[in-house]
PDB file of N, CA and C in Angstrom:
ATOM      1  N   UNK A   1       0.840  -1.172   0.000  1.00  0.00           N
ATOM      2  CA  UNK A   1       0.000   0.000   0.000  1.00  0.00           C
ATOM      3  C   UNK A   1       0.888   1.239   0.000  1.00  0.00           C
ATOM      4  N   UNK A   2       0.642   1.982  -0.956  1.00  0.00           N
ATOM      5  CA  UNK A   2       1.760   3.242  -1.256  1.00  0.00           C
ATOM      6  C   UNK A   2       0.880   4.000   0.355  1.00  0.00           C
ATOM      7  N   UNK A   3       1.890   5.334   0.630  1.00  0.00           N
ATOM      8  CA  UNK A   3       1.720   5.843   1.624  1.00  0.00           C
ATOM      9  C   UNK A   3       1.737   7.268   0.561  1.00  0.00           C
ATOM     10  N   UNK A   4       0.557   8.262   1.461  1.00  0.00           N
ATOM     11  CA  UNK A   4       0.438   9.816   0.293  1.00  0.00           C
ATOM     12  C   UNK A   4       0.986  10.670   1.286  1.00  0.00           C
ATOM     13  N   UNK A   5       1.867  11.565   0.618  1.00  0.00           N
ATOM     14  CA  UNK A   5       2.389  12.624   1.379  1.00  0.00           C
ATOM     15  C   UNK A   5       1.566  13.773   2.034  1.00  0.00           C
ATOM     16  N   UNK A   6       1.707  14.253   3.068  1.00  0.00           N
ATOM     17  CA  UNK A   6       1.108  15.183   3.093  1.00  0.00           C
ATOM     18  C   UNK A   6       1.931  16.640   2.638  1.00  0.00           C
ATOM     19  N   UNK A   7       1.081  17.641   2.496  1.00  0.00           N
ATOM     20  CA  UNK A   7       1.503  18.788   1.751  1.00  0.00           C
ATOM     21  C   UNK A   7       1.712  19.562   2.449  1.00  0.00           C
ATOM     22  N   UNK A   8       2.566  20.317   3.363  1.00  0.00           N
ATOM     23  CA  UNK A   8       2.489  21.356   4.276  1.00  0.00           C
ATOM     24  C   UNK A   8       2.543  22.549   3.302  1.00  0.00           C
ATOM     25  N   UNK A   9       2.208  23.565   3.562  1.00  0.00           N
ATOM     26  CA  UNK A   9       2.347  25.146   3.159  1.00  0.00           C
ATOM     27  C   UNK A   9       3.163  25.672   3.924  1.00  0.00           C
ATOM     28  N   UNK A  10       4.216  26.386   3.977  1.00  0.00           N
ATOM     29  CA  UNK A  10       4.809  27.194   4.908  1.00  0.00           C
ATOM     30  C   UNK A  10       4.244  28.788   4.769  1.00  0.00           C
ATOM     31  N   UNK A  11       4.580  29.261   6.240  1.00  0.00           N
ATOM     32  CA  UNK A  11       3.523  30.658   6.346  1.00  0.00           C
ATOM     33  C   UNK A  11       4.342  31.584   5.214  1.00  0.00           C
ATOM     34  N   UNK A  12       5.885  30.966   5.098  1.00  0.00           N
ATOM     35  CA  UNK A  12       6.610  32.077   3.639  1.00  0.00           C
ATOM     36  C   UNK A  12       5.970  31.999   2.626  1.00  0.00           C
ATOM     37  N   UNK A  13       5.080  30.786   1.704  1.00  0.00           N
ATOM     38  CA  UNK A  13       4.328  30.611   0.860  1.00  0.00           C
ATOM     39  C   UNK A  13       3.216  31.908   0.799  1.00  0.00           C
ATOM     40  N   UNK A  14       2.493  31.176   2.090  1.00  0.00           N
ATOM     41  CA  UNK A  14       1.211  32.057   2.138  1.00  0.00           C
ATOM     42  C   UNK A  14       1.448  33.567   2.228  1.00  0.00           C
ATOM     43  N   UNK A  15       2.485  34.189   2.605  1.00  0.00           N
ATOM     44  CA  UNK A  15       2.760  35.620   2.721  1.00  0.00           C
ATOM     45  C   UNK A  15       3.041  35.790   1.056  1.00  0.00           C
ATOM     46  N   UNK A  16       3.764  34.997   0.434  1.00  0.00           N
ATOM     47  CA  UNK A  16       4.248  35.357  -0.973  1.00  0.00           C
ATOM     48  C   UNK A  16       3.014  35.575  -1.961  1.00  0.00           C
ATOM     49  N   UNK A  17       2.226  34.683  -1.795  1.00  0.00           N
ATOM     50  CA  UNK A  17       0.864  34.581  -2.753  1.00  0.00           C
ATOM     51  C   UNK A  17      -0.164  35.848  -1.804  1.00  0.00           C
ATOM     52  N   UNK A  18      -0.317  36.436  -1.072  1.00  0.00           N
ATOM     53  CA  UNK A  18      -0.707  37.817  -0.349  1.00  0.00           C
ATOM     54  C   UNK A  18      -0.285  38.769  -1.098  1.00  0.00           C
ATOM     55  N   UNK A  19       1.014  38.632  -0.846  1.00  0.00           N
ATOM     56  CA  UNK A  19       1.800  39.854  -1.799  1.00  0.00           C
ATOM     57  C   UNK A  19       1.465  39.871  -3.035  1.00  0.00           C
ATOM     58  N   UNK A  20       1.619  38.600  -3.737  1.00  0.00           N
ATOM     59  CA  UNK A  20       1.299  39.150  -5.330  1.00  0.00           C
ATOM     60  C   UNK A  20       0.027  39.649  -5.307  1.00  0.00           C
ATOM     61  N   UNK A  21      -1.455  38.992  -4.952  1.00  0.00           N
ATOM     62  CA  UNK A  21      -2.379  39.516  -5.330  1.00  0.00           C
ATOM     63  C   UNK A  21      -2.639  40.884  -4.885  1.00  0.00           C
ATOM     64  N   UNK A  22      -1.948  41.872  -4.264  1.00  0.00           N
ATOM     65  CA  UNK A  22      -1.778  43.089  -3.528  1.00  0.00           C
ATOM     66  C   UNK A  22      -1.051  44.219  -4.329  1.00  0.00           C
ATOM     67  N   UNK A  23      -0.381  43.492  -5.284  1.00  0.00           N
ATOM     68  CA  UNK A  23       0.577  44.557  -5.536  1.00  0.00           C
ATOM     69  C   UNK A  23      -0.333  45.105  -6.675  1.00  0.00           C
ATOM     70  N   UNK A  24       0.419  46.320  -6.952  1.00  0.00           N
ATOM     71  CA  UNK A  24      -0.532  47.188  -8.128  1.00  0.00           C
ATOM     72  C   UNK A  24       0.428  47.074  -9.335  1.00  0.00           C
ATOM     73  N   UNK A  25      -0.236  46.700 -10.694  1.00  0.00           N
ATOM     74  CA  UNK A  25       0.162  46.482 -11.425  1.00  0.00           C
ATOM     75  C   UNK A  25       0.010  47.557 -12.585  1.00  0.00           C
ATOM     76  N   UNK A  26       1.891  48.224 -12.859  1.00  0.00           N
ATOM     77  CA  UNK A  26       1.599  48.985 -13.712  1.00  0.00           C
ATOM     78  C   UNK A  26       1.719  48.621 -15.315  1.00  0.00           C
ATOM     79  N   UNK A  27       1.308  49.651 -16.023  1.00  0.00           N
ATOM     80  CA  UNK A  27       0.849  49.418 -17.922  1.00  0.00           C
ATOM     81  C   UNK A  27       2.094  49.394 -18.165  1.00  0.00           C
ATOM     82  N   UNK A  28       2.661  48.143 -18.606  1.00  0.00           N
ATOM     83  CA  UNK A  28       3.705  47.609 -19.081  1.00  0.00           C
ATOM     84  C   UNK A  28       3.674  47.485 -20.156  1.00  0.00           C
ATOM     85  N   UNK A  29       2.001  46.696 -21.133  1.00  0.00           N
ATOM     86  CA  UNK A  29       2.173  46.793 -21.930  1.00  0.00           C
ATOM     87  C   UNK A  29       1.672  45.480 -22.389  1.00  0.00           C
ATOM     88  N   UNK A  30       2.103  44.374 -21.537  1.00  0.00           N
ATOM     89  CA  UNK A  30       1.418  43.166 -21.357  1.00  0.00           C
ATOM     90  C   UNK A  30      -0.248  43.277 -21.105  1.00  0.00           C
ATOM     91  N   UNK A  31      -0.524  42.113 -21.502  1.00  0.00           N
ATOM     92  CA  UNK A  31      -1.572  41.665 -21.483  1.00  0.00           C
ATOM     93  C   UNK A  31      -3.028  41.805 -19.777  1.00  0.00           C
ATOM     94  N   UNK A  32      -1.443  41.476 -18.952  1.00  0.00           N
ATOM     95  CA  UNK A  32      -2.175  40.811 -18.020  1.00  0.00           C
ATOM     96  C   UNK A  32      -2.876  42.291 -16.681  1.00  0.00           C
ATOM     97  N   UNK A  33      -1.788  43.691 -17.178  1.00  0.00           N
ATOM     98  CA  UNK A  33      -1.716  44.526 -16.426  1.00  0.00           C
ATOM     99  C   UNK A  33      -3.262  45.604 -16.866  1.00  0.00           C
ATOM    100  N   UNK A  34      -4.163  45.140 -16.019  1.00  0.00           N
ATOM    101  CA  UNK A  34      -5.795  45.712 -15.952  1.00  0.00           C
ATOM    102  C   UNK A  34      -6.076  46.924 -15.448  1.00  0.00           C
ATOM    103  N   UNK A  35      -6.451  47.914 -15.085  1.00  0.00           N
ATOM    104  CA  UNK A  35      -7.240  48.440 -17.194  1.00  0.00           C
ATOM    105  C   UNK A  35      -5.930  48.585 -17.681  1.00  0.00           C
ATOM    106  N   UNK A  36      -5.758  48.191 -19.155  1.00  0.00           N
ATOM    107  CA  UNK A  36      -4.768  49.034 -19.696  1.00  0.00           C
ATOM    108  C   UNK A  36      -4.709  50.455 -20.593  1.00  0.00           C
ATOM    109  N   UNK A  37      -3.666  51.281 -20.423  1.00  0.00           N
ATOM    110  CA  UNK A  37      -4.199  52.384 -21.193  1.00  0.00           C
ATOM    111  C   UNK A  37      -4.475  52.057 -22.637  1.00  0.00           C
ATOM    112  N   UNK A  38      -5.316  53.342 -23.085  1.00  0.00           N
ATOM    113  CA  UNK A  38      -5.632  53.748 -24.486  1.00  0.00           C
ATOM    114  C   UNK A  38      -4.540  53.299 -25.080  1.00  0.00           C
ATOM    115  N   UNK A  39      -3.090  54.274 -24.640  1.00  0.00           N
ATOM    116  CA  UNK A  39      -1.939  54.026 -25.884  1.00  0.00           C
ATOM    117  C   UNK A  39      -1.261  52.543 -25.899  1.00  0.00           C
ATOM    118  N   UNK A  40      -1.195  51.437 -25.173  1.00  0.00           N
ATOM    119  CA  UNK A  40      -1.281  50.390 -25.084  1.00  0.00           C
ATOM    120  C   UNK A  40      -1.820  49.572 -25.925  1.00  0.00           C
ATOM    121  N   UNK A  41      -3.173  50.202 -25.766  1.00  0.00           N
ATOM    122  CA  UNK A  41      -4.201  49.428 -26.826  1.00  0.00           C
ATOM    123  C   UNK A  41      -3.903  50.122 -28.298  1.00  0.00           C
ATOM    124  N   UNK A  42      -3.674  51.065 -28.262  1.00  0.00           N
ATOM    125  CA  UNK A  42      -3.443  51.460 -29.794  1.00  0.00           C
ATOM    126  C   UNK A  42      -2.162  50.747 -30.394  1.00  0.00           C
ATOM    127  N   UNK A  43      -0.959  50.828 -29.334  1.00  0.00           N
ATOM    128  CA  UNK A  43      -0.124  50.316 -30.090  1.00  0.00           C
ATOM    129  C   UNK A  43      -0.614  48.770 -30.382  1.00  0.00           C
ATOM    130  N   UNK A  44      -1.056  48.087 -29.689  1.00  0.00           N
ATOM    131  CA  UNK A  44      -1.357  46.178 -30.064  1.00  0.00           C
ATOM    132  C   UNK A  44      -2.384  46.534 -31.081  1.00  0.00           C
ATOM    133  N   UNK A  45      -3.370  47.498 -31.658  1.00  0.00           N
ATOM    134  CA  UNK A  45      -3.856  47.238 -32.679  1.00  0.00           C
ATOM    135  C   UNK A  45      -2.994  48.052 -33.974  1.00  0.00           C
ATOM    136  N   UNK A  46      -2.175  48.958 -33.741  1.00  0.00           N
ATOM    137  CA  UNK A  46      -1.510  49.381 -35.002  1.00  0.00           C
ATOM    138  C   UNK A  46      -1.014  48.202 -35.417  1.00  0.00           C
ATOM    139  N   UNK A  47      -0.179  47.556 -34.674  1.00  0.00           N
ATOM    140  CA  UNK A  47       0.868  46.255 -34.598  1.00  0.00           C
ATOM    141  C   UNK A  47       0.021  45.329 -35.443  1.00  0.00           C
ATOM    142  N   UNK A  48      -1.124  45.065 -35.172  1.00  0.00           N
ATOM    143  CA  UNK A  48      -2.272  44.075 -36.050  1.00  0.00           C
ATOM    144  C   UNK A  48      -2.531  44.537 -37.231  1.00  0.00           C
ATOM    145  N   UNK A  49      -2.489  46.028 -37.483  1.00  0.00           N
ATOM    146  CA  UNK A  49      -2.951  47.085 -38.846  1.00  0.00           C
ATOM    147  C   UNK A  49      -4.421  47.228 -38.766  1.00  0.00           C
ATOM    148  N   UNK A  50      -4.865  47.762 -37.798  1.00  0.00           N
ATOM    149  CA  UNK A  50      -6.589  47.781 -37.289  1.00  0.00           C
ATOM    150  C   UNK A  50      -6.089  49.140 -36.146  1.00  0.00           C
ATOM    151  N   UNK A  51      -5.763  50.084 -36.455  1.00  0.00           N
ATOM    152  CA  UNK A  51      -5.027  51.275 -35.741  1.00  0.00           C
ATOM    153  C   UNK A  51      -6.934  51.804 -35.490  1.00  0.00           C
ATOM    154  N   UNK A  52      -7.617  52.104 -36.605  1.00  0.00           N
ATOM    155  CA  UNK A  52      -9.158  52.899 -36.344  1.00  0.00           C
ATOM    156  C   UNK A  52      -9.685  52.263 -34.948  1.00  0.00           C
ATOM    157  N   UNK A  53      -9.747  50.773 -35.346  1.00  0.00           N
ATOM    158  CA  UNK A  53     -10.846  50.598 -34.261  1.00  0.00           C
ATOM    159  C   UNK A  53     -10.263  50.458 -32.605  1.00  0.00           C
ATOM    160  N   UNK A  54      -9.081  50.648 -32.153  1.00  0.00           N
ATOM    161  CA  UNK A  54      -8.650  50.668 -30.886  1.00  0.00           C
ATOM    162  C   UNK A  54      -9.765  51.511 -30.073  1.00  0.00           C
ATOM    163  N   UNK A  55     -10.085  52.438 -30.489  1.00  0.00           N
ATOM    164  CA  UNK A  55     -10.707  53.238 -29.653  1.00  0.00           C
ATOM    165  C   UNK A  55     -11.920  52.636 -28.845  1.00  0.00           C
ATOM    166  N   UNK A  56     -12.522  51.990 -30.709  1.00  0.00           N
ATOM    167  CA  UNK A  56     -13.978  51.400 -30.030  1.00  0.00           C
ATOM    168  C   UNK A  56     -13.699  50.181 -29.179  1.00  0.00           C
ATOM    169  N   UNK A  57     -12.661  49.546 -29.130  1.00  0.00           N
ATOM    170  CA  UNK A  57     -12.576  48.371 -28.211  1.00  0.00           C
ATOM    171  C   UNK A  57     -12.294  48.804 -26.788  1.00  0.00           C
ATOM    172  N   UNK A  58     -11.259  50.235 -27.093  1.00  0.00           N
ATOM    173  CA  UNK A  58     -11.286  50.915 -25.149  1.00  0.00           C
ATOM    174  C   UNK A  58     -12.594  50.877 -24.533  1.00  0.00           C
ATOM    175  N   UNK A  59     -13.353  52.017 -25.325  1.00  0.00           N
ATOM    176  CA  UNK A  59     -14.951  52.414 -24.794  1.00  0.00           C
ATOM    177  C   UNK A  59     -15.636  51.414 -24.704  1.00  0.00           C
ATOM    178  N   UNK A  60     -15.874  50.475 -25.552  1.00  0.00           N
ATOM    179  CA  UNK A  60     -16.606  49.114 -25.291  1.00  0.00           C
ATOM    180  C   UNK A  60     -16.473  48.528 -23.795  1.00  0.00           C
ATOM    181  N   UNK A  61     -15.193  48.463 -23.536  1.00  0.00           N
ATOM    182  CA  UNK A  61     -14.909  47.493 -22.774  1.00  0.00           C
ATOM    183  C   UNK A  61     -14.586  48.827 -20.822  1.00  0.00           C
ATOM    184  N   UNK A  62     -14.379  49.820 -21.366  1.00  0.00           N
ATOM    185  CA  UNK A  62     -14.524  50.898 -20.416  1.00  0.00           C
ATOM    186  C   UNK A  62     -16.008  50.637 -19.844  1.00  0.00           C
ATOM    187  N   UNK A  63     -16.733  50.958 -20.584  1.00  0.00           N
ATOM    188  CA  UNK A  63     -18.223  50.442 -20.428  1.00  0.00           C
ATOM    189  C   UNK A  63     -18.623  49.905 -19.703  1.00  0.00           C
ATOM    190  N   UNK A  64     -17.568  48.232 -20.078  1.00  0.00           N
ATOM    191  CA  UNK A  64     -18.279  46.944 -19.098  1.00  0.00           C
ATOM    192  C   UNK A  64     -17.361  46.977 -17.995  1.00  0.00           C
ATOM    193  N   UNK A  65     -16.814  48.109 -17.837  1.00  0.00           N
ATOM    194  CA  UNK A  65     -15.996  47.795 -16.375  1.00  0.00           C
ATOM    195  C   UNK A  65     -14.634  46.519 -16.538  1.00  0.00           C
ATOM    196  N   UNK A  66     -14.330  46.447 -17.838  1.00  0.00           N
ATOM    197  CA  UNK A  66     -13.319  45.529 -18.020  1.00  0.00           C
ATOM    198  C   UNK A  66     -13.914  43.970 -17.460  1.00  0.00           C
ATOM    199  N   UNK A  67     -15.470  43.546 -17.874  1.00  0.00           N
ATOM    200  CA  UNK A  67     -15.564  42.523 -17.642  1.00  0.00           C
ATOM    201  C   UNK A  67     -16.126  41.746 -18.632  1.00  0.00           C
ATOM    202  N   UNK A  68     -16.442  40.286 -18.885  1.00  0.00           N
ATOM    203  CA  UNK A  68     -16.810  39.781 -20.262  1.00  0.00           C
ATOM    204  C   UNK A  68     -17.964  39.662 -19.962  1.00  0.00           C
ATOM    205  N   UNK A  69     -18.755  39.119 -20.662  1.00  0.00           N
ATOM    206  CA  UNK A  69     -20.284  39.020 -21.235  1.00  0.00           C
ATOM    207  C   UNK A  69     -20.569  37.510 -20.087  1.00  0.00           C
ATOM    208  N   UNK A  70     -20.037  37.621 -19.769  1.00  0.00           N
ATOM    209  CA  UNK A  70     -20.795  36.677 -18.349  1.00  0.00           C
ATOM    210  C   UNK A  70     -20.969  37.187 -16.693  1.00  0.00           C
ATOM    211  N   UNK A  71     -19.847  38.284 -16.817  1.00  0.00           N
ATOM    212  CA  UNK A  71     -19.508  39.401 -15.657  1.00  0.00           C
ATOM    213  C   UNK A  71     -18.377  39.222 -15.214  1.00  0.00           C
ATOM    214  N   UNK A  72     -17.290  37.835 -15.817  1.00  0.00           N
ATOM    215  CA  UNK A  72     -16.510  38.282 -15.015  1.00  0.00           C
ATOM    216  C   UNK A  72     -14.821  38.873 -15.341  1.00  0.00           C
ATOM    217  N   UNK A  73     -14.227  39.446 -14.342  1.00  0.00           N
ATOM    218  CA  UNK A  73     -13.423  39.922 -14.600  1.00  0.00           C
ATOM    219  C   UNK A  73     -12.398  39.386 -15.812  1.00  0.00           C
ATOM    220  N   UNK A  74     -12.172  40.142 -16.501  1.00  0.00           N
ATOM    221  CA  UNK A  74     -11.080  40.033 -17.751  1.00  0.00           C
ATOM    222  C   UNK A  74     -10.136  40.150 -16.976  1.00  0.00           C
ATOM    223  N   UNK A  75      -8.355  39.389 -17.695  1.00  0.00           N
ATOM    224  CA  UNK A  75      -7.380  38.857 -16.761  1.00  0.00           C
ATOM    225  C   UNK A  75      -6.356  39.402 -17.692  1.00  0.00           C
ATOM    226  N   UNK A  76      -6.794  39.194 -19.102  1.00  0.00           N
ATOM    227  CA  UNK A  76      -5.836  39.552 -20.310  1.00  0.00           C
ATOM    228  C   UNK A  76      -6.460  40.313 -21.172  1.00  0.00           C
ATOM    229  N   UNK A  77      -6.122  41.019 -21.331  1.00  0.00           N
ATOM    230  CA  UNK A  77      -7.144  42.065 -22.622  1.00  0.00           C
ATOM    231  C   UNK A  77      -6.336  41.959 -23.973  1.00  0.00           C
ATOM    232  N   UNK A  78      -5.359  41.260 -24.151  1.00  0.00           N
ATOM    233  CA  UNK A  78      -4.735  41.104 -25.451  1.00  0.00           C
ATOM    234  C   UNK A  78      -5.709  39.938 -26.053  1.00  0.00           C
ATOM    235  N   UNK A  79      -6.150  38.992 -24.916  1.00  0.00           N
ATOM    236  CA  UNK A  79      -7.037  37.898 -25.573  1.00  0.00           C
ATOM    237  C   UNK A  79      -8.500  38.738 -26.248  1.00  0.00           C
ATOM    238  N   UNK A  80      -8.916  39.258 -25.410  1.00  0.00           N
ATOM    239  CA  UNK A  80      -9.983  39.774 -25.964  1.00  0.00           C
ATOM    240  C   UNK A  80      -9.967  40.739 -26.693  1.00  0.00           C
ATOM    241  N   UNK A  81      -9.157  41.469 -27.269  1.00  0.00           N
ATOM    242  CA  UNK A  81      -8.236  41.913 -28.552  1.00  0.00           C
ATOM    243  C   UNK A  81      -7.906  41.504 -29.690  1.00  0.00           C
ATOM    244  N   UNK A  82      -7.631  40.237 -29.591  1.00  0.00           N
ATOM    245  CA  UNK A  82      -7.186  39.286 -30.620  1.00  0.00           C
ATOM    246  C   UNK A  82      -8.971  38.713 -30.624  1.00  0.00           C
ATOM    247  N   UNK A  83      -9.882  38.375 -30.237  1.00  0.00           N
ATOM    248  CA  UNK A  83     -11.533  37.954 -30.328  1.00  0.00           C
ATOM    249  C   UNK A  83     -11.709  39.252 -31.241  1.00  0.00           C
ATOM    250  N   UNK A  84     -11.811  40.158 -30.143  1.00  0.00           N
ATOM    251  CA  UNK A  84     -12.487  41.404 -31.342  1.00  0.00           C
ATOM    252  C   UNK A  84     -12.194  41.386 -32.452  1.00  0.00           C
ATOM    253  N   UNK A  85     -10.634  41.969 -32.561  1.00  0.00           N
ATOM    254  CA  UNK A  85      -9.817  41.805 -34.103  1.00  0.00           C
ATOM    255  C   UNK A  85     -10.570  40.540 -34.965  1.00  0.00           C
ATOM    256  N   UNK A  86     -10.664  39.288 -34.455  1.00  0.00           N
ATOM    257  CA  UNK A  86     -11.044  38.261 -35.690  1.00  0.00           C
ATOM    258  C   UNK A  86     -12.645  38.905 -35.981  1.00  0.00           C
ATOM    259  N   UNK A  87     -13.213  38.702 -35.087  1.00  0.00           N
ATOM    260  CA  UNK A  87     -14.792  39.480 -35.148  1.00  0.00           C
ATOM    261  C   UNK A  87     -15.007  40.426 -36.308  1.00  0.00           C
ATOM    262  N   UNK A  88     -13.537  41.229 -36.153  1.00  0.00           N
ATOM    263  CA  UNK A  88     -13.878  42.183 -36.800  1.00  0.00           C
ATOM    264  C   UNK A  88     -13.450  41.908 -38.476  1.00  0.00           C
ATOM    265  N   UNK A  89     -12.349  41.314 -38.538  1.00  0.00           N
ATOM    266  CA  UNK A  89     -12.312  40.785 -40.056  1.00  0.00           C
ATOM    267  C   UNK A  89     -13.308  40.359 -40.678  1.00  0.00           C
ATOM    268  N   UNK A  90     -13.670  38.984 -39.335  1.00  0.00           N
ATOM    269  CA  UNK A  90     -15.193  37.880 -40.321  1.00  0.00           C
ATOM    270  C   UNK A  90     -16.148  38.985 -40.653  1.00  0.00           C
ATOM    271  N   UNK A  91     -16.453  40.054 -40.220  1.00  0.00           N
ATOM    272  CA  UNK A  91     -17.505  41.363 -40.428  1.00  0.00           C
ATOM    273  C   UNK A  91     -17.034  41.790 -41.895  1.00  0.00           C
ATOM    274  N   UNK A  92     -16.346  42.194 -41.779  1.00  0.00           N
ATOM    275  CA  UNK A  92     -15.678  43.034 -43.123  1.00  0.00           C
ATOM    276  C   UNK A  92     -15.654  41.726 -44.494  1.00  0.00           C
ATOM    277  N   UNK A  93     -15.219  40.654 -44.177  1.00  0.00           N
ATOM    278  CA  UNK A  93     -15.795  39.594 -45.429  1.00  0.00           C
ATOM    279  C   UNK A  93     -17.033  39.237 -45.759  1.00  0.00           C
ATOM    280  N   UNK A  94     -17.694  39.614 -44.266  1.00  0.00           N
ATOM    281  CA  UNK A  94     -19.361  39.068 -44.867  1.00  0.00           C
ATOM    282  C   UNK A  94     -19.977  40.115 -45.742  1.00  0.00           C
ATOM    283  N   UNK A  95     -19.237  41.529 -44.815  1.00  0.00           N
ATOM    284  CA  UNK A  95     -19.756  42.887 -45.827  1.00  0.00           C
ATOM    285  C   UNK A  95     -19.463  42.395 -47.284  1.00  0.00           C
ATOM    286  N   UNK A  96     -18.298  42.367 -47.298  1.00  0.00           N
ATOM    287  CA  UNK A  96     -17.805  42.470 -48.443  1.00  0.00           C
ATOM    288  C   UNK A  96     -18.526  41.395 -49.927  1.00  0.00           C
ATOM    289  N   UNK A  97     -18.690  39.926 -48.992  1.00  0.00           N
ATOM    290  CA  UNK A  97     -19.677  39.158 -49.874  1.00  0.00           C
ATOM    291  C   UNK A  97     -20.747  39.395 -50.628  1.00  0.00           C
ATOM    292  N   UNK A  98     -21.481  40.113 -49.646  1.00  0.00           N
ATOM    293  CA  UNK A  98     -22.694  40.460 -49.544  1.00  0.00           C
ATOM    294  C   UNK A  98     -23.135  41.773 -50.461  1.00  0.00           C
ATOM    295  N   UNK A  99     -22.012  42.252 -50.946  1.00  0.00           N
ATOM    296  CA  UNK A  99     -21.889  43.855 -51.798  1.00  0.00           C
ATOM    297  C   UNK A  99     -21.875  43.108 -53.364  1.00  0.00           C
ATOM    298  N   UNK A 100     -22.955  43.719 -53.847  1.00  0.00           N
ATOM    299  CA  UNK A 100     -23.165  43.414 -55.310  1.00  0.00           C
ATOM    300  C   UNK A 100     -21.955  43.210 -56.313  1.00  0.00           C
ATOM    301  N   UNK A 101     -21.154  44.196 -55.618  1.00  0.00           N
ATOM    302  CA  UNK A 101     -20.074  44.165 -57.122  1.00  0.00           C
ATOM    303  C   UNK A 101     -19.015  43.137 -56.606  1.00  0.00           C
ATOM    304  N   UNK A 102     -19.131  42.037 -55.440  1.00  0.00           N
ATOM    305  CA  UNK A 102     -18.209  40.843 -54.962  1.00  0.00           C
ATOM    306  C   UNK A 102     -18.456  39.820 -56.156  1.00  0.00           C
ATOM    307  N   UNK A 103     -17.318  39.534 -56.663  1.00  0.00           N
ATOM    308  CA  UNK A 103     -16.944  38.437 -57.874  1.00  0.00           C
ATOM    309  C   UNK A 103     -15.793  37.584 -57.071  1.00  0.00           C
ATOM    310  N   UNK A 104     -16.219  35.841 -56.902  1.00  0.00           N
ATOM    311  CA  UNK A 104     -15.049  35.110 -56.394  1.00  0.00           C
ATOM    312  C   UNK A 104     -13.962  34.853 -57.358  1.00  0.00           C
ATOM    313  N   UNK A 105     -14.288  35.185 -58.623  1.00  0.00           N
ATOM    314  CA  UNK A 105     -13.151  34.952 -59.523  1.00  0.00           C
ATOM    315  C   UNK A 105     -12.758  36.388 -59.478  1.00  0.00           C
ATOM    316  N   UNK A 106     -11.109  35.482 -59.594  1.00  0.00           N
ATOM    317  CA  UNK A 106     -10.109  36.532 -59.123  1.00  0.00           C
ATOM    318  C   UNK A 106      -9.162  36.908 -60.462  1.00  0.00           C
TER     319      UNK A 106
END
């Protein structure tokens, strides 16, 4: 019969994981650092070549208090950046289908 370890925590653990969730996280630039600024967001959508719509994804999401469509807190806003961005292509092809003068021969 194997024998299971037990797991102690030491109180240095538990002080370390305190600290991180405490500290204030500044706009680096990353993903993970919440809200991030405007120019942040502009630069990750110039970087994509979608420079117009940064704005509307700030205010959108200014809006919801930086949370998703279920309520809860957003962790990465590059993910939901990269959602919008595709969102926003598949939009612009359906437009584009859908416009009389669209010919698939190329």
């Amino acid at each position: 019969m194997k024998r299971k370890a037990k797991r102690i925590v030491s109180n240095l653990d538990k002080q370390s994981t305190d600290r991180i969730a405490n500290v204030v996280r500044n706009d680096d630039g990353l993903g993970t650092s919440m809200p991030p600024s405007l120019i942040s967001i502009k630069i990750y959508f110039d970087q994509k070549g979608l420079a117009e719509i940064a704005a509307d994804f700030f205010t959108e999401h200014e809006l919801r208090e930086w949370k998703s469509a279920t309520g809860h807190p957003i962790i990465n806003w590059k993910v939901c950046a990269a959602d919008w961005i595709y969102d926003y292509r598949q939009a612009m092809k359906m437009r584009l289908r859908k416009s009389p003068f669209y010919s698939e021969s190329f």
